[in-house]
PDB file of N, CA and C in Angstrom:
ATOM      1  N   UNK A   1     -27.364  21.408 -48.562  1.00  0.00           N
ATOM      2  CA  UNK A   1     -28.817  21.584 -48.414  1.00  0.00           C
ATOM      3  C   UNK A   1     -29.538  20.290 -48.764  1.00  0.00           C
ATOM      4  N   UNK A   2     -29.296  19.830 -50.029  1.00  0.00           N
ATOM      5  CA  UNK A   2     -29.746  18.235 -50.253  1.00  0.00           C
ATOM      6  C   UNK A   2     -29.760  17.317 -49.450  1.00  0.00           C
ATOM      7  N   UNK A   3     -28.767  17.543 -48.823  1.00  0.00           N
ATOM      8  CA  UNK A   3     -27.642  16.656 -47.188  1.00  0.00           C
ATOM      9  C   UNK A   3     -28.998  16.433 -46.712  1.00  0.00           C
ATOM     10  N   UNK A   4     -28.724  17.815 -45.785  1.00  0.00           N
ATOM     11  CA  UNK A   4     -29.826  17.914 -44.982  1.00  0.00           C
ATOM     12  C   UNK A   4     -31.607  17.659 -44.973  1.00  0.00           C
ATOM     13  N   UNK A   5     -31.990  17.845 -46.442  1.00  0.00           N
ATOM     14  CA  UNK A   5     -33.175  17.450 -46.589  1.00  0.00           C
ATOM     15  C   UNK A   5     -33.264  16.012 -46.454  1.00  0.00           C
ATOM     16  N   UNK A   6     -32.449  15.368 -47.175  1.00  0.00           N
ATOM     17  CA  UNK A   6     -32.350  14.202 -46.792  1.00  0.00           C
ATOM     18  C   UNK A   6     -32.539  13.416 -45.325  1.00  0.00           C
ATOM     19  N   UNK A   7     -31.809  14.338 -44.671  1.00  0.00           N
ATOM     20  CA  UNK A   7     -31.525  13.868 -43.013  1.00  0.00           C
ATOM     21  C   UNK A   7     -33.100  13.778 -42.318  1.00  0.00           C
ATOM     22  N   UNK A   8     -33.503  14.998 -42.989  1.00  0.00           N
ATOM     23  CA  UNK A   8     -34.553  15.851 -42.087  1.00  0.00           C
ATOM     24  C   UNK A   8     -36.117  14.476 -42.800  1.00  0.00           C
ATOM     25  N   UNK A   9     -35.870  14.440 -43.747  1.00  0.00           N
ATOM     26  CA  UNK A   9     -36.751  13.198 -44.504  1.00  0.00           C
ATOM     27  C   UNK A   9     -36.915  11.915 -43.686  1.00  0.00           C
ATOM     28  N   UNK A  10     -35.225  11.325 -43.328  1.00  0.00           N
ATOM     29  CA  UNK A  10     -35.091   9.717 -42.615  1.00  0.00           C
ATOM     30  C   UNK A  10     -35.439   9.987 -41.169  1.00  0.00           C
ATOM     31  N   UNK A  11     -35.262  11.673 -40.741  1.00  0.00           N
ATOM     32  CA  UNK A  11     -35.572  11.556 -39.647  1.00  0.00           C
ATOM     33  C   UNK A  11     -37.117  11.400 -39.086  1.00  0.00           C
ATOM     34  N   UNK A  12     -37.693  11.986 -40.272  1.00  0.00           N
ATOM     35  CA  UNK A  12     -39.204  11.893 -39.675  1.00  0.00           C
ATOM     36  C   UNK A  12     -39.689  10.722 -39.851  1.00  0.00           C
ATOM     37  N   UNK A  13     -39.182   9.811 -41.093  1.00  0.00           N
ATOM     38  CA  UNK A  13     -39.926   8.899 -41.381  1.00  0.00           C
ATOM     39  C   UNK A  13     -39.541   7.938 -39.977  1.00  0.00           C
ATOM     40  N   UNK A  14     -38.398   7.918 -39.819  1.00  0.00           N
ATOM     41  CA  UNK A  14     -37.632   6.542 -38.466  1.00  0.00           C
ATOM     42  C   UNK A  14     -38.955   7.002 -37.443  1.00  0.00           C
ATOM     43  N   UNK A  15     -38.891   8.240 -37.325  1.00  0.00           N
ATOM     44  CA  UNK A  15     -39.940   8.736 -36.090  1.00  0.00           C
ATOM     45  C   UNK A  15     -40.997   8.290 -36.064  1.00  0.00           C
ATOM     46  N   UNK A  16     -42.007   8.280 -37.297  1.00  0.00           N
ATOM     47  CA  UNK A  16     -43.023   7.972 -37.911  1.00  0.00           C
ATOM     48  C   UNK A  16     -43.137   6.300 -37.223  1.00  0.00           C
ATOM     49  N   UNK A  17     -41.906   5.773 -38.028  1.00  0.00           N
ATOM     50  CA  UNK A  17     -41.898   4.226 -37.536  1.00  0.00           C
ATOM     51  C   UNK A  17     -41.936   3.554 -36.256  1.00  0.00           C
ATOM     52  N   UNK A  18     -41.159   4.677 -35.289  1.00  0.00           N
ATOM     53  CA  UNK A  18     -40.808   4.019 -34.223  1.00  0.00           C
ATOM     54  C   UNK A  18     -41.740   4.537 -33.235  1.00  0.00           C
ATOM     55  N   UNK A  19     -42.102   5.780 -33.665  1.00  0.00           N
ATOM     56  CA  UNK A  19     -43.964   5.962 -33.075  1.00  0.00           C
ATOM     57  C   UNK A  19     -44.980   4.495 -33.077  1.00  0.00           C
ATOM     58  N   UNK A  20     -44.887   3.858 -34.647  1.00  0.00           N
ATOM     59  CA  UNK A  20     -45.614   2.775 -34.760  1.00  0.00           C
ATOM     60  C   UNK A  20     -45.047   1.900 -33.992  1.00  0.00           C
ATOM     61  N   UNK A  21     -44.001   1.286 -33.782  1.00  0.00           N
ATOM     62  CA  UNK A  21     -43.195   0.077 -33.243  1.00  0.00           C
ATOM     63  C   UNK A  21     -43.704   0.297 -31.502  1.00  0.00           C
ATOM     64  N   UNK A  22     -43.363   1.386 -30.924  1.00  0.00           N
ATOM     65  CA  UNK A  22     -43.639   1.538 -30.373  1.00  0.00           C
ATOM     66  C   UNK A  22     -45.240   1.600 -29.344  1.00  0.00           C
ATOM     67  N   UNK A  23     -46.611   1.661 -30.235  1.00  0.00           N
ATOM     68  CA  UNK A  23     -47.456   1.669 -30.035  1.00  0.00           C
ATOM     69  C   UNK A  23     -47.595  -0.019 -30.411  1.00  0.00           C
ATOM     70  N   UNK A  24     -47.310  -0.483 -31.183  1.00  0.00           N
ATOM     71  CA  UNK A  24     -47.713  -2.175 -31.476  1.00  0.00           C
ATOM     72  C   UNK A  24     -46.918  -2.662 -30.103  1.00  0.00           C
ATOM     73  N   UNK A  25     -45.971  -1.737 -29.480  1.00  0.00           N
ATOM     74  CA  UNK A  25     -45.672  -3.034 -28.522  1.00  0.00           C
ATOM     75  C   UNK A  25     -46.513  -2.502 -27.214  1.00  0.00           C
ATOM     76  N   UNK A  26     -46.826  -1.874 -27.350  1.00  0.00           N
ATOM     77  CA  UNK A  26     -47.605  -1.301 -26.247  1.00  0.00           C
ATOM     78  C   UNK A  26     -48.881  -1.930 -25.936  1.00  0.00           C
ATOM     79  N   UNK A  27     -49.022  -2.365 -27.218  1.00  0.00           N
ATOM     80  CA  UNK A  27     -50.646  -3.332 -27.496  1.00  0.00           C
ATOM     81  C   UNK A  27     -50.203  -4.736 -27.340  1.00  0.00           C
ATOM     82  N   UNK A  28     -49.271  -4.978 -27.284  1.00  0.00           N
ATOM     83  CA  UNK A  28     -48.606  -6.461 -27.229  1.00  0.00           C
ATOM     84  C   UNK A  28     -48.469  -6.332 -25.959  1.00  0.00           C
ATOM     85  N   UNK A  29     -47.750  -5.255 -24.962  1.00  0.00           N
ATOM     86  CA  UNK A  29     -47.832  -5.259 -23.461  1.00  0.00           C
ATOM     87  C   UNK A  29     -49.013  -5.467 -22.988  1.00  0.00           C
ATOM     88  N   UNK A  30     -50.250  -4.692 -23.451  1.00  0.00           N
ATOM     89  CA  UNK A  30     -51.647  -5.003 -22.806  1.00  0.00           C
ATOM     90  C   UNK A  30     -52.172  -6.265 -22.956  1.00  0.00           C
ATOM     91  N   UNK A  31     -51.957  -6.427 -24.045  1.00  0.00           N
ATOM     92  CA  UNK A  31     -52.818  -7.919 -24.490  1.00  0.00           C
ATOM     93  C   UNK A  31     -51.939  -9.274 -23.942  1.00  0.00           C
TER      94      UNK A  31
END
């Protein structure tokens, strides 16, 4: 169960991030 909270934690945060990474390059494509 710890495992998994864990998992379920890195997974949102990577998401979180790569939501951002993803939108900065998107603004780097426009600009």
């Amino acid at each position: 169960l710890l495992r998994d909270a864990k998992l379920y934690e890195i997974g949102a945060g990577t998401s979180e991030i790569r939501r951002m990474l993803i939108g900065r390059e998107l603004v780097k494509g426009n600009g």
